[in-house]
Protein backbone atom coordinates (compact mmCIF):
# COMPACT_ATOMS: atom_id res chain seq x y z
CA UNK A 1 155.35 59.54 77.20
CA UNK A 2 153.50 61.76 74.63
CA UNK A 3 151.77 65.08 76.22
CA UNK A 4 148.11 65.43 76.22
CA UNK A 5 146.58 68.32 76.12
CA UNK A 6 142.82 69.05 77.58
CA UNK A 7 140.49 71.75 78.36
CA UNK A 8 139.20 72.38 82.20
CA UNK A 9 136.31 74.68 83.75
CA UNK A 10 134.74 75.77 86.51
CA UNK A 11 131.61 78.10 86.96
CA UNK A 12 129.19 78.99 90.22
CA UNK A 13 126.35 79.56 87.54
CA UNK A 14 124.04 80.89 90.54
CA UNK A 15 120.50 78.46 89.57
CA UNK A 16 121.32 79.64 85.97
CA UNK A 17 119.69 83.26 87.94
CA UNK A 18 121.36 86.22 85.65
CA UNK A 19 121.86 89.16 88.22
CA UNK A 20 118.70 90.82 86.53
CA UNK A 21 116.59 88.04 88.02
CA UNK A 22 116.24 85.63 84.44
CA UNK A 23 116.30 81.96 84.70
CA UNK A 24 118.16 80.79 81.58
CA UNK A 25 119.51 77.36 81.95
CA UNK A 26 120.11 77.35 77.90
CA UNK A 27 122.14 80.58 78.11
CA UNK A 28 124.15 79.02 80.75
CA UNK A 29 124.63 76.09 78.33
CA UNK A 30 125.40 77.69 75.27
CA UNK A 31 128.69 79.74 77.17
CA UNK A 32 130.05 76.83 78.42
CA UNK A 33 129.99 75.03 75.24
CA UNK A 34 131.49 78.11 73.45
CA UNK A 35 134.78 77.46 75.38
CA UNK A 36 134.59 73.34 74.74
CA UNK A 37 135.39 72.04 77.70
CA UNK A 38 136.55 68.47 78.12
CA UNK A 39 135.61 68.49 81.32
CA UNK A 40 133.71 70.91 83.13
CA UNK A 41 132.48 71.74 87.37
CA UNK A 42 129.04 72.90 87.97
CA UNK A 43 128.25 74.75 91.39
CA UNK A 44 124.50 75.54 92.60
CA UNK A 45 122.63 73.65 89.96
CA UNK A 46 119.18 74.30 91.10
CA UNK A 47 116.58 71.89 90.32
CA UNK A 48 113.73 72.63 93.04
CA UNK A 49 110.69 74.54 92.80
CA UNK A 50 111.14 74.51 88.51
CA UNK A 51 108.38 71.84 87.84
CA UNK A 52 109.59 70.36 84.10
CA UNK A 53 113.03 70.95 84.49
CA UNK A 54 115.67 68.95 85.33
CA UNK A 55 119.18 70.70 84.94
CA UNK A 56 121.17 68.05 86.54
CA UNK A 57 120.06 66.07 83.59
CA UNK A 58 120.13 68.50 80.79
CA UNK A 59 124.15 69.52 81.76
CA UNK A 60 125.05 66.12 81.60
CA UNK A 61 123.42 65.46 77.90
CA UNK A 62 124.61 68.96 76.74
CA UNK A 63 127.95 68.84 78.07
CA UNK A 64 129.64 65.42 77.51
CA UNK A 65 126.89 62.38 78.42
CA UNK A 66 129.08 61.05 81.46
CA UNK A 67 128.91 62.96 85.33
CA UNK A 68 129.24 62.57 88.71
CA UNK A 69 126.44 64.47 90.75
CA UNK A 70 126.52 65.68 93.93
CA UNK A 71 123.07 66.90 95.18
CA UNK A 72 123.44 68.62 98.76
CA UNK A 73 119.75 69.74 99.44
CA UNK A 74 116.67 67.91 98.25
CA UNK A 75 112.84 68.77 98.20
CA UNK A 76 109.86 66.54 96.73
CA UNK A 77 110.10 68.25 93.04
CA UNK A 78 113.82 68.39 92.64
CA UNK A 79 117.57 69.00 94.05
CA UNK A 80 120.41 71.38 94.20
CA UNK A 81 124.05 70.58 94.36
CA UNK A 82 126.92 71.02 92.12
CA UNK A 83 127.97 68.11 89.20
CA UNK A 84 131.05 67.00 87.44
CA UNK A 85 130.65 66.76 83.70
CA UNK A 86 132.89 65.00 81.23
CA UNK A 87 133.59 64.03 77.27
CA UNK A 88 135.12 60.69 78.43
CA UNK A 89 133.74 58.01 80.70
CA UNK A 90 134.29 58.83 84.76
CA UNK A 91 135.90 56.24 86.29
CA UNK A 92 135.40 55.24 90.65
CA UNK A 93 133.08 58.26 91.04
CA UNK A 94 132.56 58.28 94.59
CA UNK A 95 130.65 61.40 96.86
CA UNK A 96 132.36 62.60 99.74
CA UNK A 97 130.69 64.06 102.95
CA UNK A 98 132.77 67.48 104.10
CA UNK A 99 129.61 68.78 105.80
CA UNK A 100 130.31 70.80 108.89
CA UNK A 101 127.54 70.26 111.53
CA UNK A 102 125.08 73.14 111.86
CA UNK A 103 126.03 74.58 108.16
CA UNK A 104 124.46 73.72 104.97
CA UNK A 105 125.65 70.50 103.45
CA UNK A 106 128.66 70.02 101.27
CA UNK A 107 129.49 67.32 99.36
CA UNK A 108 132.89 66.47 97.46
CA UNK A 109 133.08 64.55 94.22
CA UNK A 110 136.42 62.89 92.90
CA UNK A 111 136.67 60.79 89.38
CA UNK A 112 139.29 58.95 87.62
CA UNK A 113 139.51 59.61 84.10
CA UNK A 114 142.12 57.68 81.55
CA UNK A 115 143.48 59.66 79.28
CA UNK A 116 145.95 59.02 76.22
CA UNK A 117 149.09 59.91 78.86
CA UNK A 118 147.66 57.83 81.55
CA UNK A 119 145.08 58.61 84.57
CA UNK A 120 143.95 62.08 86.17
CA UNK A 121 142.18 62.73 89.07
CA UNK A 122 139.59 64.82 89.45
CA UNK A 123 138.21 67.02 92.39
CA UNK A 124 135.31 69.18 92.66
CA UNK A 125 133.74 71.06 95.39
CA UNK A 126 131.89 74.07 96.30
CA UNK A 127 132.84 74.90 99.90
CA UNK A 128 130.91 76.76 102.87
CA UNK A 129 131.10 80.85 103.70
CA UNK A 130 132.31 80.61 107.46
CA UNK A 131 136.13 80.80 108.37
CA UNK A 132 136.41 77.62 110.38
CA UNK A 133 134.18 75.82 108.36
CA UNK A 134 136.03 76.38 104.79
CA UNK A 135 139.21 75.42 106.90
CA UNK A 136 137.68 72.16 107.83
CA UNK A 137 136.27 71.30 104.37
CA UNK A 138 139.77 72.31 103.13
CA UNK A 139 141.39 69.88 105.21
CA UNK A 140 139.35 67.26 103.95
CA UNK A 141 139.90 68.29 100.55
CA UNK A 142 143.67 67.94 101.01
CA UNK A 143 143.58 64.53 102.57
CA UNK A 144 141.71 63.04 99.38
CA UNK A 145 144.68 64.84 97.18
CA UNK A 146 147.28 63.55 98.71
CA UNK A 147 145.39 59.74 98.82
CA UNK A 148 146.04 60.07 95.16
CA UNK A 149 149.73 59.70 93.59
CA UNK A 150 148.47 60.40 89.65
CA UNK A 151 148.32 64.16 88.23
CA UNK A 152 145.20 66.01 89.47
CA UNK A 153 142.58 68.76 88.96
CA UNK A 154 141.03 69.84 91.87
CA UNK A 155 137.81 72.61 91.23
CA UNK A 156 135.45 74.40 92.20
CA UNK A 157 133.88 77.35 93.89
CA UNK A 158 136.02 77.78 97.10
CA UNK A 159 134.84 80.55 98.58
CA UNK A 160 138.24 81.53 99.47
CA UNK A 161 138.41 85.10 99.53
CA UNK A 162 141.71 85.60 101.16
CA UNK A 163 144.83 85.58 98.97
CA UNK A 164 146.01 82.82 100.67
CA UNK A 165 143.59 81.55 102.72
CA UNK A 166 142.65 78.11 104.11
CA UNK A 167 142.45 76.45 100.85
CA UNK A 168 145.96 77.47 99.52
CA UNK A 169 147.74 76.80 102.63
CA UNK A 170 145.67 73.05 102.58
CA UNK A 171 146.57 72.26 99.24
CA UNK A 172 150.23 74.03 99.83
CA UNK A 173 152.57 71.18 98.19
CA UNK A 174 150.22 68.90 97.27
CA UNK A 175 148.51 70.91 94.71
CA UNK A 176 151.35 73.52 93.70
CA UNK A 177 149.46 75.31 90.66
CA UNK A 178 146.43 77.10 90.96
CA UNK A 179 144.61 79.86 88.61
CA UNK A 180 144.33 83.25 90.12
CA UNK A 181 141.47 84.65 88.05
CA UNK A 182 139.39 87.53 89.94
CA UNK A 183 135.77 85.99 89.17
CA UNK A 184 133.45 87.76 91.88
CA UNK A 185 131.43 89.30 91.81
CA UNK A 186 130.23 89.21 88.53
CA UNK A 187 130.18 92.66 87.57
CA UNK A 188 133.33 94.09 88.87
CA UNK A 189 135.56 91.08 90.20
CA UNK A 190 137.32 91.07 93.33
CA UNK A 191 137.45 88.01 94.64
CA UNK A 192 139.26 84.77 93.17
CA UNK A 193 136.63 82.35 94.48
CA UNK A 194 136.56 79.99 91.29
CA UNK A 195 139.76 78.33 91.19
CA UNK A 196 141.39 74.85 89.49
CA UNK A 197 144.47 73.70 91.38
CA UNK A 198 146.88 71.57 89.59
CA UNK A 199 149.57 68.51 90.20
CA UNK A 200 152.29 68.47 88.86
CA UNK A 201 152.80 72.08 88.77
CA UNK A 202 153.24 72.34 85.10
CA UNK A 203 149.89 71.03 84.55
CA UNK A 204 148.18 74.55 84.17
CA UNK A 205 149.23 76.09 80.64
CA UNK A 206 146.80 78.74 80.39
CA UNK A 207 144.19 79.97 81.90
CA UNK A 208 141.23 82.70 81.12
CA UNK A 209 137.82 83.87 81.58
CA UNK A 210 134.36 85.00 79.97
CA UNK A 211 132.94 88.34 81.15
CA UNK A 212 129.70 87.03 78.97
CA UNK A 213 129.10 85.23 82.14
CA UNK A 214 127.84 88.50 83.82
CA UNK A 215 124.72 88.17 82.18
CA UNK A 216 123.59 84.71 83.50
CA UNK A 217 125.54 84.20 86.44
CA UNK A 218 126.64 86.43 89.51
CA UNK A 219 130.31 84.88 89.20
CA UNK A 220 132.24 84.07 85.99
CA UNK A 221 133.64 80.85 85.15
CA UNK A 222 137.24 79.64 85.18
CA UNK A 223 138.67 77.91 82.27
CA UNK A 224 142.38 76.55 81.83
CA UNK A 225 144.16 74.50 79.08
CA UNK A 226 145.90 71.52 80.66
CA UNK A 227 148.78 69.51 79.66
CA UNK A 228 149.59 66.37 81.33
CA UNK A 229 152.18 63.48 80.68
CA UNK A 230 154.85 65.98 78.83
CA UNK A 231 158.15 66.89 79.49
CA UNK A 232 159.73 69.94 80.26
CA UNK A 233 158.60 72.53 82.75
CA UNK A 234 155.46 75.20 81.73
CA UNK A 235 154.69 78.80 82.63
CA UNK A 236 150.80 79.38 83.74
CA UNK A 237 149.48 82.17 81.36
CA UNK A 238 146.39 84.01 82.11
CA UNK A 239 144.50 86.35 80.06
């Protein structure tokens, strides 16, 4: 089977709220598009209390025309959530409830897409702050992996801050790659919170970041070239 070769993202782009305070939804827009994703995660998309905008919307026609939205909060003029965006068609979209009673609501997306060396599966979340909770949503995360047998992406904004914390050890042999990017906060990163996991292993091919970001978001995005269907065995770069 011939290789195919795609480009991933992930970015918490924080309302589209620079750390000055300035709503830009356009700026957010144009950075992502400068690094051409294929397909592309979207974490605290904020649609409320902006009468006349509707970002959910104006990702989706921006970005690729085809996503899977996940709104976790709603008021009368709008919602917030997190979206997955694509090039290609989304196949079985389905929303999945990881919500941990008495924290704010989370909600997990996972896609099929077909691709030239057969399907991928996607998985995107943006997980809660508290210990126990991220170790429950984690769990849950794992389970829908490992429901799966075709390659997968799983990403997001996993508010992971511990080396190898809850998520890793959940996704430990069922997602064996995973960038290791520092991308919080925005203006000197610490923390590798915005991650894309991989199956197989040799999935992830490169990997890098934009410190552009740090003027619309507080974290920067995640991006990572991504081969699936070759042969041979590949070394993760990151830049």
């Amino acid at each position: 089977m011939d290789g195919f070769t795609f480009r991933a993202m992930t970015w918490n782009i924080h309302g589209a709220v620079s750390p000055t305070g300035r709503h830009d939804l356009d700026r957010v827009i144009a950075l992502i598009r400068r690094h051409e994703p294929d397909v592309v995660a979207i974490q605290e998309v904020e649609g409320r209390n902006r009468p006349g905008h509707a970002p959910f919307t104006a990702l989706c026609e921006a970005l690729g025309g085809h996503a899977v939205e996940a709104p976790t909060m709603r008021a009368t003029d709008g919602c917030y959530g997190h979206t997955l965006v694509s090039r290609w068609p989304l196949e079985e979209g389905a929303l999945h409830d990881i919500s941990v009673p008495g924290r704010e609501p989370r909600t997990a997306i996972t896609a099929r897409l077909e691709t030239p060396a057969g399907p991928l599966r996607l998985l995107a979340a943006h997980l809660g702050l508290g210990w126990r909770e991220r170790r429950a949503q984690a769990a849950k995360l794992a389970a829908l992996a490992r429901a799966a047998a075709e390659p997968m992406l799983a990403m997001g904004d996993f508010n992971d801050w511990e080396p190898h914390g809850p998520v890793d050890r959940a996704f430990l042999g069922t997602l064996p790659s995973r960038t290791r990017l520092r991308s919080f906060p925005v203006a000197r990163p610490v923390f590798a919170l915005d991650r894309i996991y991989a199956r197989p292993r040799a999935a992830l091919v490169r990997s890098w970041t934009d410190r552009a970001a740090r003027d619309a978001s507080d974290h920067l995005p995640v991006i990572a070239e991504v081969a699936i269907g070759a042969e041979g065995t590949t070394r993760l770069i990151v830049d």
